[in-house]
Protein backbone atom coordinates (compact mmCIF):
# COMPACT_ATOMS: atom_id res chain seq x y z
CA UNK A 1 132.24 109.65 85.31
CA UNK A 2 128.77 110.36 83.52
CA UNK A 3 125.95 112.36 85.40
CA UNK A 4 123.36 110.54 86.81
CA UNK A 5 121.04 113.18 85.46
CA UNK A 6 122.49 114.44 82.51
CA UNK A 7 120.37 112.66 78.67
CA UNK A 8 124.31 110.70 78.09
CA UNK A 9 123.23 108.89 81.69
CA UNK A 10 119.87 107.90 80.74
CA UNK A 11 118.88 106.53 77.42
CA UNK A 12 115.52 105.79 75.88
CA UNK A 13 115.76 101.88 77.48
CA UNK A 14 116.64 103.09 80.59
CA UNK A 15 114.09 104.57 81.10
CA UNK A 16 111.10 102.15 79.79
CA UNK A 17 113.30 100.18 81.97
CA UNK A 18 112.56 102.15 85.32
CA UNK A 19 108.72 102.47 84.33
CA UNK A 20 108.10 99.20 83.77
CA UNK A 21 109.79 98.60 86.90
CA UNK A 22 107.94 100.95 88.48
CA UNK A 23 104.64 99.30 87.14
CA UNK A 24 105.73 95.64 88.23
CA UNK A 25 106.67 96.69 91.69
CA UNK A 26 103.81 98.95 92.00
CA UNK A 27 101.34 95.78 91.29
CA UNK A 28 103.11 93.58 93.51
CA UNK A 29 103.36 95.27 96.37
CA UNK A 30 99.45 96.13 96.04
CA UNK A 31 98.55 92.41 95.23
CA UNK A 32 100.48 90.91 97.92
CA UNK A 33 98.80 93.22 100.26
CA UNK A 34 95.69 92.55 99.39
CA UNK A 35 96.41 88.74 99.36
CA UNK A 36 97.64 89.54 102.91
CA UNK A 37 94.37 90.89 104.05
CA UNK A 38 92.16 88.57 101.90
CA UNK A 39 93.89 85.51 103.66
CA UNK A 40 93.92 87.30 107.45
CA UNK A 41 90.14 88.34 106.68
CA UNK A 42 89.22 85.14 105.63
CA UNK A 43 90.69 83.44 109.00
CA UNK A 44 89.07 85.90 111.34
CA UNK A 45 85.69 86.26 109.77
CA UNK A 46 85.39 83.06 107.09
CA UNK A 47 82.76 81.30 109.47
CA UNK A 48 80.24 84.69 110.14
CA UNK A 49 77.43 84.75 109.03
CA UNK A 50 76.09 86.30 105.80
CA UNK A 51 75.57 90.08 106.26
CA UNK A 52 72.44 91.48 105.40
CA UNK A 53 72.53 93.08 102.24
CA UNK A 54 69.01 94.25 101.57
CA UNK A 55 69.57 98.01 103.04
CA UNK A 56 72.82 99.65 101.91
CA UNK A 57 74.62 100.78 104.82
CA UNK A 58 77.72 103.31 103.27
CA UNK A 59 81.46 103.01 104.85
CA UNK A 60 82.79 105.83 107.49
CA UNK A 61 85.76 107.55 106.93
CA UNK A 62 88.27 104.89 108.08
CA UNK A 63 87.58 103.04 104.80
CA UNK A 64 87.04 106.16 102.49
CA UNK A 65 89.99 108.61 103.49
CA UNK A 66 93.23 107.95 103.03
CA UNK A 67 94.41 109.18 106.13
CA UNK A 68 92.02 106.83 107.76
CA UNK A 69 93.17 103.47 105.37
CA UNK A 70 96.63 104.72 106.51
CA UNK A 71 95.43 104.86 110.23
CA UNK A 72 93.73 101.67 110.42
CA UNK A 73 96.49 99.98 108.36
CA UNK A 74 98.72 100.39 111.13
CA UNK A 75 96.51 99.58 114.01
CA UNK A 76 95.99 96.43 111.82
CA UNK A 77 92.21 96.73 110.94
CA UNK A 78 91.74 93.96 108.35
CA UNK A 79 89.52 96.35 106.28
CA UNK A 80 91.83 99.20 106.34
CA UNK A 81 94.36 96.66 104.82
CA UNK A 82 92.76 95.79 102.18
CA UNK A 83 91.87 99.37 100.80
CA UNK A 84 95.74 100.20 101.73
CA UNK A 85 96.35 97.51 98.48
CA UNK A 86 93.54 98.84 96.50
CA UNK A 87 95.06 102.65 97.19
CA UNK A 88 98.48 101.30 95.96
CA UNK A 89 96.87 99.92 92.81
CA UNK A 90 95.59 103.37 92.36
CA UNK A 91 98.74 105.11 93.38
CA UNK A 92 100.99 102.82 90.68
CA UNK A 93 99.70 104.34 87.79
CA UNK A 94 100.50 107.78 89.23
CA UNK A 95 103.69 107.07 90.00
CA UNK A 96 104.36 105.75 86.60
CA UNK A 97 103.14 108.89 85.18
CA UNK A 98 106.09 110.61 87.67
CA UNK A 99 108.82 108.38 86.63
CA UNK A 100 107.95 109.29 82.83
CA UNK A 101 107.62 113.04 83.42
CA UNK A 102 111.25 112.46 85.39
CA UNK A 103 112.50 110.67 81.65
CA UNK A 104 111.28 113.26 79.72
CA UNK A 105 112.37 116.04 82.19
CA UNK A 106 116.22 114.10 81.40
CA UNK A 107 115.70 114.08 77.70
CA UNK A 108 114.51 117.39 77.57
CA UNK A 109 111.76 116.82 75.36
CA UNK A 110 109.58 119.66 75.80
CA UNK A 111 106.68 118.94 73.94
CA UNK A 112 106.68 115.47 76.62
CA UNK A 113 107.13 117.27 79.61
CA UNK A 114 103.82 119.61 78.97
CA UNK A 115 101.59 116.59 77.90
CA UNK A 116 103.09 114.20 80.83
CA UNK A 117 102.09 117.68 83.16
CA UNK A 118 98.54 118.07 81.86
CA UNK A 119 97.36 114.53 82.05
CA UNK A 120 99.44 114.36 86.07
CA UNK A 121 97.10 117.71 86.49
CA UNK A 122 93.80 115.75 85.19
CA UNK A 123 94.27 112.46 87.46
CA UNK A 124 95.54 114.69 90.92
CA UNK A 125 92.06 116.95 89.96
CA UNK A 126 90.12 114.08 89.51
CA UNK A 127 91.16 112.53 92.64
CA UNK A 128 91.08 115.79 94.73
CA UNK A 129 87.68 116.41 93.17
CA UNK A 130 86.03 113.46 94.38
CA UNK A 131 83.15 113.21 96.17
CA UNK A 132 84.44 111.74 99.32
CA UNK A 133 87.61 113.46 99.25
């Protein structure tokens, strides 16, 4: 019986496989949410009127934090729903960048792992650094 985390487990397509995977899910899952709160916004507001847009008026932190997307996701705030697909469009990409840092972490490759590391380091900095965050 091979080890599921030994390099004879795991070869190259395997795990392009799993990324891509990881990729297609990660889309669809954030497009059909959005498509989810598109539709439902679009039945509860489609006949308001048209806001005012001359004066900028900026979001609170419901629609800005994560913990507050995640908050009003659940209590079912269309807007919160919406940016709960838009954060899982951001968060795909990230994951991917996991899953290939959990390849080369199987294959060993050194050289990978630091690279995969440093540019995970850049996009969690850049997030963390932002100025809303």
């Amino acid at each position: 019986m091979k080890q599921v985390f030994s390099k004879n487990y795991w070869s190259d397509k395997d795990i392009s496989l799993l990324v891509g995977q990881i990729l297609r899910t990660g889309v669809i899952l954030a497009s059909s949410v959005l498509v989810i709160g598109g539709i439902w916004y679009l039945i509860v507001h489609g006949q308001d009127a048209v806001p005012n847009y001359k004066d900028f008026v900026g979001e609170g932190k419901s629609n800005t934090t994560i913990s507050g997307i995640i908050v009003g996701a659940f209590s079912k705030n269309i807007p919160q729903i919406i940016q709960l697909g838009v954060l899982l469009l951001i968060c795909t990409p990230i994951v991917r960048v996991i899953g290939s840092l959990f390849g080369f972490v199987i294959e060993k490759d050194k050289l990978y792992i630091v690279i995969t590391l440093i540019v995970l380091t850049v996009i969690i900095g850049s997030i963390l650094s932002g100025v809303k965050g």
